[in-house]
C-alpha atoms as a PDB file:
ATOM      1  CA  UNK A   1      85.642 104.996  67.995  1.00  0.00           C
ATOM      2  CA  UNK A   2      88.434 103.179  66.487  1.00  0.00           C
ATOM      3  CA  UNK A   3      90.587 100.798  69.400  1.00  0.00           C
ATOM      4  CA  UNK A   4      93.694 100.752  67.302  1.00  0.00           C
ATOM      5  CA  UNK A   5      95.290 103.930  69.340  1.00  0.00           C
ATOM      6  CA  UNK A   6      93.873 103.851  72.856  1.00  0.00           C
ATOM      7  CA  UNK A   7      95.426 103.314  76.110  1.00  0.00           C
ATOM      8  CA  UNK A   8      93.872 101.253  78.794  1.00  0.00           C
ATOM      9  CA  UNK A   9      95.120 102.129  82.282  1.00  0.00           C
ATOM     10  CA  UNK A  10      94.596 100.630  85.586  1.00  0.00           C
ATOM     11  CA  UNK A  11      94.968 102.123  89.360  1.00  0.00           C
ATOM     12  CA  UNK A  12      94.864  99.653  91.917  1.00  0.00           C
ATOM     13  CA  UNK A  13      94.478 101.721  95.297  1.00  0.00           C
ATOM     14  CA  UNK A  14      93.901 100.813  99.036  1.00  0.00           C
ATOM     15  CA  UNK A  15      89.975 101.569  98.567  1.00  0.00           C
ATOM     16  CA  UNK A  16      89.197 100.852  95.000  1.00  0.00           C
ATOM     17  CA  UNK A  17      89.900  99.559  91.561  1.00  0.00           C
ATOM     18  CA  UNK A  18      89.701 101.836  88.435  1.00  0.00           C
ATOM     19  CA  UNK A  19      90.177 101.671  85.030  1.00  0.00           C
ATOM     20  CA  UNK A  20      90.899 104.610  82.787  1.00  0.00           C
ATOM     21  CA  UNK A  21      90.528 104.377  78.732  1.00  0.00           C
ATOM     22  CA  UNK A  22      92.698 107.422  76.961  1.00  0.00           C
ATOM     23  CA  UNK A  23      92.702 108.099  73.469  1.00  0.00           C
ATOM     24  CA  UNK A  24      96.033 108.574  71.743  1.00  0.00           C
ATOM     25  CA  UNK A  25      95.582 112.548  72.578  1.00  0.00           C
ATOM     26  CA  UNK A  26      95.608 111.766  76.196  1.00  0.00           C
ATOM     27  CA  UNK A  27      91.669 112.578  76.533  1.00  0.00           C
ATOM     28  CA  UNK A  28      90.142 110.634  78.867  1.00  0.00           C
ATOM     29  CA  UNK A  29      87.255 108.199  77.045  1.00  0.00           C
ATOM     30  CA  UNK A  30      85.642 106.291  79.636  1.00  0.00           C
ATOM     31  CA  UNK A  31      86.385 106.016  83.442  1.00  0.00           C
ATOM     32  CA  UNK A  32      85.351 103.177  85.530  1.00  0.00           C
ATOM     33  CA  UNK A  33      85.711 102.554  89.144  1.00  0.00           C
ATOM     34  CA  UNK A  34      84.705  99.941  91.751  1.00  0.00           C
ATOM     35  CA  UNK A  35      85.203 100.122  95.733  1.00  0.00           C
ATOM     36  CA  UNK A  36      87.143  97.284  97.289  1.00  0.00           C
ATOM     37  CA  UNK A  37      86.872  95.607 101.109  1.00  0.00           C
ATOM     38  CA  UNK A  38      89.368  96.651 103.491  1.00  0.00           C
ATOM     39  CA  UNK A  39      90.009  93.967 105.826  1.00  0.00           C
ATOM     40  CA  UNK A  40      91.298  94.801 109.041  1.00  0.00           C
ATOM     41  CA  UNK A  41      93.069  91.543 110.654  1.00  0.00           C
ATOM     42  CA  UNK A  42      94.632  93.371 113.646  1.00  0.00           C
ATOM     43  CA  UNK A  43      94.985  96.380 115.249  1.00  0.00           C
ATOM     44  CA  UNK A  44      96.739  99.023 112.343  1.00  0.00           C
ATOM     45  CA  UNK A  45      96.345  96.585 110.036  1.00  0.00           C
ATOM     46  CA  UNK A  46      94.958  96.422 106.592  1.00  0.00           C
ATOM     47  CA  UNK A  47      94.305  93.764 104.282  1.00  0.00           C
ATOM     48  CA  UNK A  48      92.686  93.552 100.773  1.00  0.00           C
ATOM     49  CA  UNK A  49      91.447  89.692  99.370  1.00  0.00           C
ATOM     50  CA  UNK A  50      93.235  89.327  96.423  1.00  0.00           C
ATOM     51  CA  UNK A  51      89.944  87.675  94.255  1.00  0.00           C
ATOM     52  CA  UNK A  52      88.472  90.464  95.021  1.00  0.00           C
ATOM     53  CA  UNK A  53      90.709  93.059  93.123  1.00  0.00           C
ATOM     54  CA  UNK A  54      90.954  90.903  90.779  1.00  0.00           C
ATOM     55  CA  UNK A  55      87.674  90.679  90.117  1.00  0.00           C
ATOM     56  CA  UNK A  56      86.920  94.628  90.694  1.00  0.00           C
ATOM     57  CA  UNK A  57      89.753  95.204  87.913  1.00  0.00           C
ATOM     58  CA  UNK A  58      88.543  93.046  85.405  1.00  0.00           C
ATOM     59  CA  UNK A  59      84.756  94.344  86.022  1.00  0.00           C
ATOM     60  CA  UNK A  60      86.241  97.997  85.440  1.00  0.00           C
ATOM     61  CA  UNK A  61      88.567  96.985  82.257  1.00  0.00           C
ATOM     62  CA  UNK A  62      85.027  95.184  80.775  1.00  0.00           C
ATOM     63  CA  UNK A  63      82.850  98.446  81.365  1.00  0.00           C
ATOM     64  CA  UNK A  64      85.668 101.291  80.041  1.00  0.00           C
ATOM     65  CA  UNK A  65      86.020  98.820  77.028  1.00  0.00           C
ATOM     66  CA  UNK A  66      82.751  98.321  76.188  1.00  0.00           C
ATOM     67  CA  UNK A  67      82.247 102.299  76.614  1.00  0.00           C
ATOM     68  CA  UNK A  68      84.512 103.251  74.138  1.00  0.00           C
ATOM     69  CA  UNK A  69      83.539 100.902  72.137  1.00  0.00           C
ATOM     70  CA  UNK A  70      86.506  98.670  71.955  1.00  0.00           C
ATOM     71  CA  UNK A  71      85.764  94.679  71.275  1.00  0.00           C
ATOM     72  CA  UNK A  72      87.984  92.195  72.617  1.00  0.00           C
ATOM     73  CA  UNK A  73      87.687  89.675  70.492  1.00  0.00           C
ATOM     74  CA  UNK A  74      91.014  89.609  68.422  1.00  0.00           C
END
């Protein structure tokens, strides 16, 4: 698949990190999705650790990239 019209999306929600790769007709190519911690410090309290989402993200962009076939080396 050619990378020169895709969109790379990301959704950064209270229980997971996902990545979405669309093509430039809006069809999905490649999903990717990882759970994240919830931390809960206090009573009705949540808290997420930062590294961690970071590192989910990037682990989701890598896999949806390297499923539709998209290098990064530019």
């Amino acid at each position: 698949m050619s990378d020169d019209h895709l969109i790379l999306t990301l959704d950064q929600g209270t229980t997971s990190s996902r990545a979405i790769l669309f093509d430039r007709d809006a069809r999905v190519r490649a999903v990717a999705q990882r759970p994240i911690t919830q931390l809960y410090p206090a009573s009705g309290w949540v808290d997420h650790d930062a590294n961690e989402i970071w590192e989910t993200t990037r682990a989701c962009m890598a896999e949806v990239l390297a499923a539709g076939g998209v290098s990064i080396e530019r």
